[in-house]
PDB file of N, CA and C in Angstrom:
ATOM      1  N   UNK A   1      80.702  50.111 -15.338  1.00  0.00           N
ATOM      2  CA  UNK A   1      79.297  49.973 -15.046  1.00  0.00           C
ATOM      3  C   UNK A   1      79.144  49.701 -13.563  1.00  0.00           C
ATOM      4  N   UNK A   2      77.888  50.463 -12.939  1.00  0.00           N
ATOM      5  CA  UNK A   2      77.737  50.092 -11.449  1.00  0.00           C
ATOM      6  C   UNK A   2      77.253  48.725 -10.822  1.00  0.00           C
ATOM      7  N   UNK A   3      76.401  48.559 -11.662  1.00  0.00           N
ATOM      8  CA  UNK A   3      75.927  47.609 -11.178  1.00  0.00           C
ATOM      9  C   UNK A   3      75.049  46.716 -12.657  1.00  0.00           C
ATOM     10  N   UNK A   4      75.719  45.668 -12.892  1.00  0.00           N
ATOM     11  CA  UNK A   4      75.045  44.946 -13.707  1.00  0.00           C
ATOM     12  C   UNK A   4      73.736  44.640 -13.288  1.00  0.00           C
ATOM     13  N   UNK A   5      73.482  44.357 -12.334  1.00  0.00           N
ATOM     14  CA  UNK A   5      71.972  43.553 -12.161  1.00  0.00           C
ATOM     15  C   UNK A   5      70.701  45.396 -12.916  1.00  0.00           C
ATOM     16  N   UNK A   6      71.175  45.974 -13.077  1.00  0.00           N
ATOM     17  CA  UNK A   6      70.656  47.415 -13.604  1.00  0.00           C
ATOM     18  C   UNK A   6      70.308  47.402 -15.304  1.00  0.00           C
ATOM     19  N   UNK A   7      71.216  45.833 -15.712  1.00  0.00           N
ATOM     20  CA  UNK A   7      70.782  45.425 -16.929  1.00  0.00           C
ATOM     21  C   UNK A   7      69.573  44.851 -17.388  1.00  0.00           C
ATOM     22  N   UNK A   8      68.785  44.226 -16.356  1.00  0.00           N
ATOM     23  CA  UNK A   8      67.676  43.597 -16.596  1.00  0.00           C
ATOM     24  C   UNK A   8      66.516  44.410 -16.458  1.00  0.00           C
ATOM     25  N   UNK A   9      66.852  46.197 -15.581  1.00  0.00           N
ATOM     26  CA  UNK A   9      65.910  46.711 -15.358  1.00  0.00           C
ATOM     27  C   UNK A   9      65.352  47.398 -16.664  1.00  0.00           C
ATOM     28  N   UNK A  10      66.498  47.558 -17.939  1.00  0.00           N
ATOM     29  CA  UNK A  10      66.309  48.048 -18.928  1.00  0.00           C
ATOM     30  C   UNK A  10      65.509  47.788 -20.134  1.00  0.00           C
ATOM     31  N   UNK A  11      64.922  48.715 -20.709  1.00  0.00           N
ATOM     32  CA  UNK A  11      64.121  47.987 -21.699  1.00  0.00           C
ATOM     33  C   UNK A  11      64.594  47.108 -22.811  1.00  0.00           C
ATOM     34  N   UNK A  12      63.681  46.715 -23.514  1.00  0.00           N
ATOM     35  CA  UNK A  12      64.651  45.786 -24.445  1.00  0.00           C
ATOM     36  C   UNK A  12      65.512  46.608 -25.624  1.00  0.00           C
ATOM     37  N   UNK A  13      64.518  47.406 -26.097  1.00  0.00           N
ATOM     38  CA  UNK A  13      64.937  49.209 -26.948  1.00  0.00           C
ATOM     39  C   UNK A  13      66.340  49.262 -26.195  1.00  0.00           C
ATOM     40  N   UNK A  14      66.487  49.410 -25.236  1.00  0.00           N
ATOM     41  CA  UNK A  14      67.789  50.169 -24.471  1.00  0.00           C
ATOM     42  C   UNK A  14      68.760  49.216 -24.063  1.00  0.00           C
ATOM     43  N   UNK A  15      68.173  47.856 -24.430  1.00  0.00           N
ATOM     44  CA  UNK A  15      69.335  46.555 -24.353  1.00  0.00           C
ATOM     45  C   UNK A  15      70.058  46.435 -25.995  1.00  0.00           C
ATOM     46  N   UNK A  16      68.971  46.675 -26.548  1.00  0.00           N
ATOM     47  CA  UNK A  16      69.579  46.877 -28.372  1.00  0.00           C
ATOM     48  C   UNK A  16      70.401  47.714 -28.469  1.00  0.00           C
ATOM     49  N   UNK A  17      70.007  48.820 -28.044  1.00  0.00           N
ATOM     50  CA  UNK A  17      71.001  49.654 -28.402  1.00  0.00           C
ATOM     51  C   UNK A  17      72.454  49.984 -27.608  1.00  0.00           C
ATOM     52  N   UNK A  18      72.767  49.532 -26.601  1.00  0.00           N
ATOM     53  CA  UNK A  18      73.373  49.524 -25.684  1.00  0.00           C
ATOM     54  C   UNK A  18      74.538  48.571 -26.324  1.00  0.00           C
ATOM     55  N   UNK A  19      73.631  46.892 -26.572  1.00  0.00           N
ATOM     56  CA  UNK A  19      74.513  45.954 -27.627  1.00  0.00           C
ATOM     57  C   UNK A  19      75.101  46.435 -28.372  1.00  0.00           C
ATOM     58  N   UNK A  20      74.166  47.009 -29.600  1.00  0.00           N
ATOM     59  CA  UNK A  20      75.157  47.297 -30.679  1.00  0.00           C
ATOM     60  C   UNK A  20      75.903  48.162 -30.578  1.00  0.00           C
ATOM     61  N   UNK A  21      75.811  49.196 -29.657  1.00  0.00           N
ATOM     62  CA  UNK A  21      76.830  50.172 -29.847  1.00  0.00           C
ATOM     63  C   UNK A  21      77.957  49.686 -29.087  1.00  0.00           C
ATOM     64  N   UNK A  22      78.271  48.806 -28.646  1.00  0.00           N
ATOM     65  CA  UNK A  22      79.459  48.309 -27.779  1.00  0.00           C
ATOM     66  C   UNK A  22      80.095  47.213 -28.973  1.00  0.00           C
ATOM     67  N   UNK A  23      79.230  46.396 -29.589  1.00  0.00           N
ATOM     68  CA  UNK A  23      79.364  45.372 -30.704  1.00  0.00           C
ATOM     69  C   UNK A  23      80.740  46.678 -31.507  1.00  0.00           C
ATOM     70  N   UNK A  24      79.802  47.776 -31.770  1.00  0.00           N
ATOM     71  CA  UNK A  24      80.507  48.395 -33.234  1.00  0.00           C
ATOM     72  C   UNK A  24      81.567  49.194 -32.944  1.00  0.00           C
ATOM     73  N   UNK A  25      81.609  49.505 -31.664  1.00  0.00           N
ATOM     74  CA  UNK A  25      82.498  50.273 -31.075  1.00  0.00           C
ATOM     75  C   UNK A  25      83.652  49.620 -30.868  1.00  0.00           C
ATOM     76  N   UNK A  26      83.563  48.327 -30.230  1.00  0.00           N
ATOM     77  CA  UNK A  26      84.619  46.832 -30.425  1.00  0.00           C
ATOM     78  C   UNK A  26      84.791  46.473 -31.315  1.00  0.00           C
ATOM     79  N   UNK A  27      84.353  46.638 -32.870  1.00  0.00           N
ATOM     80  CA  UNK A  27      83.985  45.624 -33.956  1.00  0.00           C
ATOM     81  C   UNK A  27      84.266  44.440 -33.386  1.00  0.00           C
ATOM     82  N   UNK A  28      83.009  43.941 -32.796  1.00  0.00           N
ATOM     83  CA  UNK A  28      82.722  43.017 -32.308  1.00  0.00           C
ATOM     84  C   UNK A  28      81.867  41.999 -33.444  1.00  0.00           C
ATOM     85  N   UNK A  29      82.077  41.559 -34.522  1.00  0.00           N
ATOM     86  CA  UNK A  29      82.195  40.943 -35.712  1.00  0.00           C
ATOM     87  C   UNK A  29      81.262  39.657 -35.089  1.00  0.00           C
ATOM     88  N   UNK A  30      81.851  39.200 -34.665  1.00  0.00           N
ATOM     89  CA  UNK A  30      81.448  37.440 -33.789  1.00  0.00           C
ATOM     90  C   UNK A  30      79.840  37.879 -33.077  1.00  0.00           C
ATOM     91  N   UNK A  31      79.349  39.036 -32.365  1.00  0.00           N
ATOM     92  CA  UNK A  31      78.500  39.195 -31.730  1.00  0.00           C
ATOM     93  C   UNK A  31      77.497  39.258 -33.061  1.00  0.00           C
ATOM     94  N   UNK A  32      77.657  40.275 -33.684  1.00  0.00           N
ATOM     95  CA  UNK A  32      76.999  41.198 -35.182  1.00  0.00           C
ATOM     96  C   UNK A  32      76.477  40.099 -35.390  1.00  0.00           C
ATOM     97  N   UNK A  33      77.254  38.738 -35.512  1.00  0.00           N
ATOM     98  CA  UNK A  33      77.101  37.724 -36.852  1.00  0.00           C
ATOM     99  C   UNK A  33      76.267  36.891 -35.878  1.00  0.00           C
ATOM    100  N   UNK A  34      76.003  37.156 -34.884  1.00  0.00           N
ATOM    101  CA  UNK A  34      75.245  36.037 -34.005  1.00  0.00           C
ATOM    102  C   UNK A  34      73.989  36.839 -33.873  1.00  0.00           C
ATOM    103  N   UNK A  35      73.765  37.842 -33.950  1.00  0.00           N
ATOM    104  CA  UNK A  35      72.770  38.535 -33.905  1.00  0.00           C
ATOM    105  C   UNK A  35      72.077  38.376 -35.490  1.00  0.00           C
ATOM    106  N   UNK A  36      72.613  38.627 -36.516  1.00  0.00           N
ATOM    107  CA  UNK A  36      72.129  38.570 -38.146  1.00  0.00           C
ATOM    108  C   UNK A  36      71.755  36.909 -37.975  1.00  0.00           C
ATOM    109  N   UNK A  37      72.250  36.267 -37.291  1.00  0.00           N
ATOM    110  CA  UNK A  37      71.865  34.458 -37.529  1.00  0.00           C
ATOM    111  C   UNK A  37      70.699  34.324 -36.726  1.00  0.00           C
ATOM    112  N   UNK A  38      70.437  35.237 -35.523  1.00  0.00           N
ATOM    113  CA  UNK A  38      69.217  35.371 -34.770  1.00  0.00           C
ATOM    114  C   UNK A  38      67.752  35.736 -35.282  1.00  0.00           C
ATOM    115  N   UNK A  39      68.218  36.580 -36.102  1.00  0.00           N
ATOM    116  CA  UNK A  39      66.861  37.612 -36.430  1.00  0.00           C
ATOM    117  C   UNK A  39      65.871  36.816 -37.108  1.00  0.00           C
ATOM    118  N   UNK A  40      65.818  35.599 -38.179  1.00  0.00           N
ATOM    119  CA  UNK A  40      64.855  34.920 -38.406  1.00  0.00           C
ATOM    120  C   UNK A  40      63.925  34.125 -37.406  1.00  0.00           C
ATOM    121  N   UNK A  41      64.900  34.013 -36.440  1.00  0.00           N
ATOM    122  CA  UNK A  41      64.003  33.308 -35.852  1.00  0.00           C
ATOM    123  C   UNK A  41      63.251  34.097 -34.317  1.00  0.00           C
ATOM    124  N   UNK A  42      64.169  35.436 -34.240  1.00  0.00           N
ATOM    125  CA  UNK A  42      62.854  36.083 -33.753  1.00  0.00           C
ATOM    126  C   UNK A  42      61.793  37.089 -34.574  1.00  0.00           C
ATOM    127  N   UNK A  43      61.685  36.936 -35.591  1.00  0.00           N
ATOM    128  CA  UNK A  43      60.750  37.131 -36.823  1.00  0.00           C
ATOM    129  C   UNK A  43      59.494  37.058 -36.738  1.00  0.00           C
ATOM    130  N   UNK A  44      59.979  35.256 -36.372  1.00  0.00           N
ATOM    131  CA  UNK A  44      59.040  34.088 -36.325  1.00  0.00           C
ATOM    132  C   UNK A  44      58.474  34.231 -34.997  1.00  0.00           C
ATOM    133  N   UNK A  45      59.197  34.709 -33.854  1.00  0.00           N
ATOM    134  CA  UNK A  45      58.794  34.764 -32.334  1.00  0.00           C
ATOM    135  C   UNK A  45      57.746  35.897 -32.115  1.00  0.00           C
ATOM    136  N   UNK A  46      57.859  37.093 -33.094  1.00  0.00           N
ATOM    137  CA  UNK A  46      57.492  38.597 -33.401  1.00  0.00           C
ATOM    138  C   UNK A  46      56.319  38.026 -33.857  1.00  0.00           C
ATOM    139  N   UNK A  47      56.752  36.857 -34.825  1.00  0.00           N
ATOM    140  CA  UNK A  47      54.986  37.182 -35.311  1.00  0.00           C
ATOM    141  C   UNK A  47      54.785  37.626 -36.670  1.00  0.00           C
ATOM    142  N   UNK A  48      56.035  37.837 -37.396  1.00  0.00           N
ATOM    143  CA  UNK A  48      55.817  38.140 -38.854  1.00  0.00           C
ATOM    144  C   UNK A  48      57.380  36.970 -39.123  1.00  0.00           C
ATOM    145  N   UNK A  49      56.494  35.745 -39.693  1.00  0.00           N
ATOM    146  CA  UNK A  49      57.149  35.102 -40.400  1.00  0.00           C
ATOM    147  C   UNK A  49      57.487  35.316 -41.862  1.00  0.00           C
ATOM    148  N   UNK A  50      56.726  35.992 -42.515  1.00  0.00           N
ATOM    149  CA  UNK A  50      56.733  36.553 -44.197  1.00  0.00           C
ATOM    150  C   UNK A  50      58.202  37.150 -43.819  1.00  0.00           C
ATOM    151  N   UNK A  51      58.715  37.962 -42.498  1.00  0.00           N
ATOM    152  CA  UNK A  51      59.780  38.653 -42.847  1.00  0.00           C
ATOM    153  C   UNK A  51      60.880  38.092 -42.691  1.00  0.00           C
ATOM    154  N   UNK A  52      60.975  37.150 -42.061  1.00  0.00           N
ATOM    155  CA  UNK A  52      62.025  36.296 -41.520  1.00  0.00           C
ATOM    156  C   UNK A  52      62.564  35.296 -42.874  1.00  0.00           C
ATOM    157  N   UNK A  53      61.514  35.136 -44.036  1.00  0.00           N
ATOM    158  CA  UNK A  53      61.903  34.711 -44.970  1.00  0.00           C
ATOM    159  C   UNK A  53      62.875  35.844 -46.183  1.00  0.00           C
ATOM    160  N   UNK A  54      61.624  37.122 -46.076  1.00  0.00           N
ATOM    161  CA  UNK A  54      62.491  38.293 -46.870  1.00  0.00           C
ATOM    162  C   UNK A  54      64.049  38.317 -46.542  1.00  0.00           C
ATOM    163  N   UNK A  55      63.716  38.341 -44.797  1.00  0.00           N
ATOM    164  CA  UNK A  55      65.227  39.036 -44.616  1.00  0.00           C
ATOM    165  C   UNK A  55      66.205  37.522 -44.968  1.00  0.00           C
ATOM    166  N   UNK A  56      66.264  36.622 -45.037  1.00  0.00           N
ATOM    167  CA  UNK A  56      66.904  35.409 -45.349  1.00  0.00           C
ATOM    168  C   UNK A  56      67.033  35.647 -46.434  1.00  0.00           C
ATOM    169  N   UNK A  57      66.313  36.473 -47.695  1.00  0.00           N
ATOM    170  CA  UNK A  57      67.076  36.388 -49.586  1.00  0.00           C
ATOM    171  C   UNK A  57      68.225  37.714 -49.144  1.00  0.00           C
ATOM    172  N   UNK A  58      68.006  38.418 -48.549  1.00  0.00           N
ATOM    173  CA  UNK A  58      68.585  39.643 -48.651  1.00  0.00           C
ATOM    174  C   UNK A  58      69.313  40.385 -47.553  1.00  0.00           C
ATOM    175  N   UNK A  59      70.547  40.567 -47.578  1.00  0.00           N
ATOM    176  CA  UNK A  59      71.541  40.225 -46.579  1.00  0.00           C
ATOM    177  C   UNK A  59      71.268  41.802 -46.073  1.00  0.00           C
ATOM    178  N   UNK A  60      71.283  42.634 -47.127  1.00  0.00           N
ATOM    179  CA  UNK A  60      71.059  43.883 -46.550  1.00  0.00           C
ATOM    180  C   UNK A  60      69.849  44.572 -45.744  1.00  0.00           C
ATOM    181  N   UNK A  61      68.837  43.956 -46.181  1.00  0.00           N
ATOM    182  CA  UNK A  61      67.503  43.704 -45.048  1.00  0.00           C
ATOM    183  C   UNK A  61      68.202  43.811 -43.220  1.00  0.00           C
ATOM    184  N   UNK A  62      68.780  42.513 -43.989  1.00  0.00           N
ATOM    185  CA  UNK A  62      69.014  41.550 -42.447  1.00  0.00           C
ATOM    186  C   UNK A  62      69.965  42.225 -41.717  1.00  0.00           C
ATOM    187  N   UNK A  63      71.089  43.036 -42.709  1.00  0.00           N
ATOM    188  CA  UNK A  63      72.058  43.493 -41.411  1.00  0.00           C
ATOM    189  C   UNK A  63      71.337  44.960 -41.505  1.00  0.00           C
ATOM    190  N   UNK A  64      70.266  45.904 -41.763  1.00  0.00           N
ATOM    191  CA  UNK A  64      69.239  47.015 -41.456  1.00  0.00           C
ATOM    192  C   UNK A  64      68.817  46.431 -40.067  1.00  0.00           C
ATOM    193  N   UNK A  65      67.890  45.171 -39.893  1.00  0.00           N
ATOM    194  CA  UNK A  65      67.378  44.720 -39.130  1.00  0.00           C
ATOM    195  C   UNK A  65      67.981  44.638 -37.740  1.00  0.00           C
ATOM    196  N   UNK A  66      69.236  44.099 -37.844  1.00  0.00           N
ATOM    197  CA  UNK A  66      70.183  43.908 -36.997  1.00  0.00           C
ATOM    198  C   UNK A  66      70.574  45.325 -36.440  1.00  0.00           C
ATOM    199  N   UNK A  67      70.692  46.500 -36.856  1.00  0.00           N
ATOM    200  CA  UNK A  67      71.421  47.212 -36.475  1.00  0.00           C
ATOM    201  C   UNK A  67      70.553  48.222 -35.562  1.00  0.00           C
ATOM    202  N   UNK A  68      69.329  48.959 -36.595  1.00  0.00           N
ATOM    203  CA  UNK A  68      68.480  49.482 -36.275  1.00  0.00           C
ATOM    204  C   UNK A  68      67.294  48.930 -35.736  1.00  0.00           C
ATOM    205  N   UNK A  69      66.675  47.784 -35.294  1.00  0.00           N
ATOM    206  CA  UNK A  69      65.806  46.802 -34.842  1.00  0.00           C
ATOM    207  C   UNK A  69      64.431  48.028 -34.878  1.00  0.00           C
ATOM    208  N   UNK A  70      63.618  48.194 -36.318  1.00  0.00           N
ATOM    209  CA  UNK A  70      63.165  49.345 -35.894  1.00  0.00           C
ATOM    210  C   UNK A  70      61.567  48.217 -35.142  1.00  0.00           C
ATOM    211  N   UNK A  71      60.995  47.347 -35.226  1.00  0.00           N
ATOM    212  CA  UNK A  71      60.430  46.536 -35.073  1.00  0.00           C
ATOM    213  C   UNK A  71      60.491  46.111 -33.116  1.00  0.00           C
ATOM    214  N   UNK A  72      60.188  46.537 -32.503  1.00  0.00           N
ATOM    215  CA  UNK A  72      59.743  46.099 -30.903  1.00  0.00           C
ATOM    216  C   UNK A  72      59.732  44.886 -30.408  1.00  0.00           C
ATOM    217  N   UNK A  73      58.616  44.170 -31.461  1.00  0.00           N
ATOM    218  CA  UNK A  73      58.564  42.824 -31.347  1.00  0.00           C
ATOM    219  C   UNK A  73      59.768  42.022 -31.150  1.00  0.00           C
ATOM    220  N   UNK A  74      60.771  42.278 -32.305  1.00  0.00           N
ATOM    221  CA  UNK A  74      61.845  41.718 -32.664  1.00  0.00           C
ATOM    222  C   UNK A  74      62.747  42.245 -31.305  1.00  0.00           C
ATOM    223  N   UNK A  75      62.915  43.140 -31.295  1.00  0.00           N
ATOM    224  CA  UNK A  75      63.733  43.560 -30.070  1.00  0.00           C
ATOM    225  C   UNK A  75      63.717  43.035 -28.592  1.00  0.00           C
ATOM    226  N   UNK A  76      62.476  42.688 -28.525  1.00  0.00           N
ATOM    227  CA  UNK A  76      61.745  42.332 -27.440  1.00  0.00           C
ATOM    228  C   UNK A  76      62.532  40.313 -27.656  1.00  0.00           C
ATOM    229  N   UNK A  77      61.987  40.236 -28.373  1.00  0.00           N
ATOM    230  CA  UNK A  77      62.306  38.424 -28.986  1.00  0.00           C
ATOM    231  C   UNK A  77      64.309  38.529 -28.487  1.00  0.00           C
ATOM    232  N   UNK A  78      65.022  39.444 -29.058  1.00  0.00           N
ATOM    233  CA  UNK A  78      66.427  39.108 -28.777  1.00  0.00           C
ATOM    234  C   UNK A  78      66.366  39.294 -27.747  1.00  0.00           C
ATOM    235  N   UNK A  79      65.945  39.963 -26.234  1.00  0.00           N
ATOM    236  CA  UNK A  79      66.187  40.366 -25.210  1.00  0.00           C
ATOM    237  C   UNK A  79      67.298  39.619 -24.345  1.00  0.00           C
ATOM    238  N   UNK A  80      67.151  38.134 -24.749  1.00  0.00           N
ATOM    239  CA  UNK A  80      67.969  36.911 -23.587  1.00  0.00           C
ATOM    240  C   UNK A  80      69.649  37.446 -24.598  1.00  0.00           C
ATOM    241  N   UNK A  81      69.903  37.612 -26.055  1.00  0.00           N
ATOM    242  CA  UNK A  81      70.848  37.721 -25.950  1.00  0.00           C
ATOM    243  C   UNK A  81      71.772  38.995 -26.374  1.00  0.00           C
ATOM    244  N   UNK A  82      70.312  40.164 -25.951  1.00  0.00           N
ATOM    245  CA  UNK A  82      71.166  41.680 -25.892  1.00  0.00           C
ATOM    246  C   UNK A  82      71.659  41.120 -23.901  1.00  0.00           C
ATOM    247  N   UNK A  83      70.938  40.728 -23.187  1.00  0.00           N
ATOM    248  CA  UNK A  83      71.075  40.237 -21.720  1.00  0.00           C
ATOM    249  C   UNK A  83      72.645  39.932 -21.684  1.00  0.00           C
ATOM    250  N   UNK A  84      72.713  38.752 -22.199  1.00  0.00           N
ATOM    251  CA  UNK A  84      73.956  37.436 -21.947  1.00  0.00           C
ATOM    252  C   UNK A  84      75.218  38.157 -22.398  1.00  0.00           C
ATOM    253  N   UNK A  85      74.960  39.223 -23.474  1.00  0.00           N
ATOM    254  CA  UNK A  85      76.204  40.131 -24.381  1.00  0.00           C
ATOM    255  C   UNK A  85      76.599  40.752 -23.190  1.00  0.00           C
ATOM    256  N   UNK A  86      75.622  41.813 -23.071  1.00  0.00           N
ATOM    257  CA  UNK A  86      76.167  42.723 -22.053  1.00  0.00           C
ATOM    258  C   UNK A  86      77.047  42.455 -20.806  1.00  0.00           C
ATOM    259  N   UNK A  87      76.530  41.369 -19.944  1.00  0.00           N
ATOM    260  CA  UNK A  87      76.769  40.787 -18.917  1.00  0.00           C
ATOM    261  C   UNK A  87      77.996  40.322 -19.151  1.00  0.00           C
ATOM    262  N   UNK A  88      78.719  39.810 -20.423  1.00  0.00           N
ATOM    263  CA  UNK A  88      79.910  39.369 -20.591  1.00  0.00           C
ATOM    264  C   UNK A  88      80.789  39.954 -20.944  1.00  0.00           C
ATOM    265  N   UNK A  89      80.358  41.574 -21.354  1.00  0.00           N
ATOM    266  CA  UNK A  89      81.078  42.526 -21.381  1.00  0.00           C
ATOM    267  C   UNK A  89      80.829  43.856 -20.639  1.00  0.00           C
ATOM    268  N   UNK A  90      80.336  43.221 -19.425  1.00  0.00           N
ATOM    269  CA  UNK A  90      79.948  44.251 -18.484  1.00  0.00           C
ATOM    270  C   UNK A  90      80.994  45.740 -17.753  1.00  0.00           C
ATOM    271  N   UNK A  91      82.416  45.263 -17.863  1.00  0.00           N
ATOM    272  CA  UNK A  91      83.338  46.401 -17.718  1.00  0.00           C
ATOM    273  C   UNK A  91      83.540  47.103 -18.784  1.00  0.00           C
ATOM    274  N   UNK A  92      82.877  46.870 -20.071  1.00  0.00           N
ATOM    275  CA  UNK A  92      83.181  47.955 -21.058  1.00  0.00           C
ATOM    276  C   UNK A  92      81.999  48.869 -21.033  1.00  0.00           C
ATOM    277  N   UNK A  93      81.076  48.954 -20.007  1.00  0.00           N
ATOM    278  CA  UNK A  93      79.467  49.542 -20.509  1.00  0.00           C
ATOM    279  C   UNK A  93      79.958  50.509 -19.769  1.00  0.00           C
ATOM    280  N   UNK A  94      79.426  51.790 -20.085  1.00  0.00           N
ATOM    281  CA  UNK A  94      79.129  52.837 -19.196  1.00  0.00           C
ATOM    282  C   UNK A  94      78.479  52.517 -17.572  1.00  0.00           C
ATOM    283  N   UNK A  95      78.326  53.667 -16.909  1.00  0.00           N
ATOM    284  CA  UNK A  95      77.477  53.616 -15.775  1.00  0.00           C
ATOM    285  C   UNK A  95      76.041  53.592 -16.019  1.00  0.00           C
ATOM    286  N   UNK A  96      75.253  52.881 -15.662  1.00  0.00           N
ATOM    287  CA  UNK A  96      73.342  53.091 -16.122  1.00  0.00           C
ATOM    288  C   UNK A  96      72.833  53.934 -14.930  1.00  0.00           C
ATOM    289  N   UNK A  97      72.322  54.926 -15.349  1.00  0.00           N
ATOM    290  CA  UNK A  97      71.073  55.504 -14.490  1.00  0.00           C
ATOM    291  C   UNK A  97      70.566  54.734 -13.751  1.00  0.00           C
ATOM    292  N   UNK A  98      70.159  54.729 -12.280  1.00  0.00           N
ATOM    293  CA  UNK A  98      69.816  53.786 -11.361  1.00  0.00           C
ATOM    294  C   UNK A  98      68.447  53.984 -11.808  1.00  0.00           C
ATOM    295  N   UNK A  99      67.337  52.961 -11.534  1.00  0.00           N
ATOM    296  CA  UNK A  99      65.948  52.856 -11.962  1.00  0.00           C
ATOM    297  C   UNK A  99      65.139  52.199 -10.657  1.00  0.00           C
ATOM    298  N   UNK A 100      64.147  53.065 -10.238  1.00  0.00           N
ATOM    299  CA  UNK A 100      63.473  52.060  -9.368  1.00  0.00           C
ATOM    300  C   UNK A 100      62.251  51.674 -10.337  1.00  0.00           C
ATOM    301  N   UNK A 101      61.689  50.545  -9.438  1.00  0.00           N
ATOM    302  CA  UNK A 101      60.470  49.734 -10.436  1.00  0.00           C
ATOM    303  C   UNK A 101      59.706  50.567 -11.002  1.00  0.00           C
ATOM    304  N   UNK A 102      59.274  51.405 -10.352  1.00  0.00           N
ATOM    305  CA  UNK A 102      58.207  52.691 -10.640  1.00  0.00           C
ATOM    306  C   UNK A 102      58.484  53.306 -12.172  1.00  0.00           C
ATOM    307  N   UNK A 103      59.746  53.685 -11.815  1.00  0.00           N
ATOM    308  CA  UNK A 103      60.575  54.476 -13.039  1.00  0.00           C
ATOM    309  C   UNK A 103      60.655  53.909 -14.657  1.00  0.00           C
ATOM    310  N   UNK A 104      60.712  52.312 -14.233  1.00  0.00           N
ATOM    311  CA  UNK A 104      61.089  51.841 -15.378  1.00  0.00           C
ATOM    312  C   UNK A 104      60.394  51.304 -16.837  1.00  0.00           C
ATOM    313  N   UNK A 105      60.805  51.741 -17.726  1.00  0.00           N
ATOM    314  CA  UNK A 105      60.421  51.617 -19.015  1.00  0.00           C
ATOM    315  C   UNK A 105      59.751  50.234 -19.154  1.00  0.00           C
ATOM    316  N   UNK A 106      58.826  50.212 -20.205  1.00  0.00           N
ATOM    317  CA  UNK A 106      58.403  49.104 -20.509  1.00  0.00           C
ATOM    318  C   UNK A 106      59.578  48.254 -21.599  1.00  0.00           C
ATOM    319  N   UNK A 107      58.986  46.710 -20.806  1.00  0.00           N
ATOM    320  CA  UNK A 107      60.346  45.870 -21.427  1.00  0.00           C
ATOM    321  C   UNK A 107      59.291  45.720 -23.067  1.00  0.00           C
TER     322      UNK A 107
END
C-alpha cells in the first residue's frame, strides 16, 4: 500500500469491504469475531435497535451482517474499526487509487 493516510480518504462501503476481504483472505478469525461482537451495538448507533436484538437470537443474521454490511448506517457506525484493522495490517493491502478531496466518495 502507498500510502496509508489514503485510508481515511475512503468511504466507509470501501473500508468494509477492503476489511473483510483481507479478514477472509487471512482467515483472520480474531478480526471476523470482533466485528460479529460489534454489530449490535452499531445497530443501536444506526438507529435500528429492533435489529441489533434479531441479530443477537440468530448467529446467521449476524455473521450475513458482518460480511455483507448491506445497511450504510451500520457500515458507517464500524468505520473507527474497519480504520484501526487496516492500519495494522497496512502491508498486506493493495495500492489505493490516490483521491483528491474533490474526488472523494461520501463517507
Amino acid at each position: 500500500m502507498t500510502d496509508v493516510a489514503d485510508l481515511d480518504s475512503l468511504s466507509s462501503r470501501e473500508l468494509h469491504d477492503l476489511a473483510v476481504h483481507r479478514a477472509r483472505h487471512h482467515l483472520d478469525v480474531a478480526f471476523l469475531w470482533e466485528l460479529l461482537r460489534s454489530l449490535p451495538a452499531a445497530e443501536v448507533v444506526a438507529g435500528h435497535p429492533e435489529h441489533a436484538e434479531a441479530d443477537a437470537l440468530k448467529l446467521s443474521a449476524y455473521i450475513g451482517d458482518a460480511i455483507d454490511a448491506n445497511d450504510s448506517d451500520i457500515v458507517h457506525a464500524l468505520r473507527p474499526m474497519y480504520l484501526d484493522y487496516l492500519n495494522k495490517h497496512k502491508a498486506d493491502l493493495p495500492d489505493l487509487p490516490s483521491r483528491d478531496s474533490s474526488d472523494s466518495a461520501p463517507r
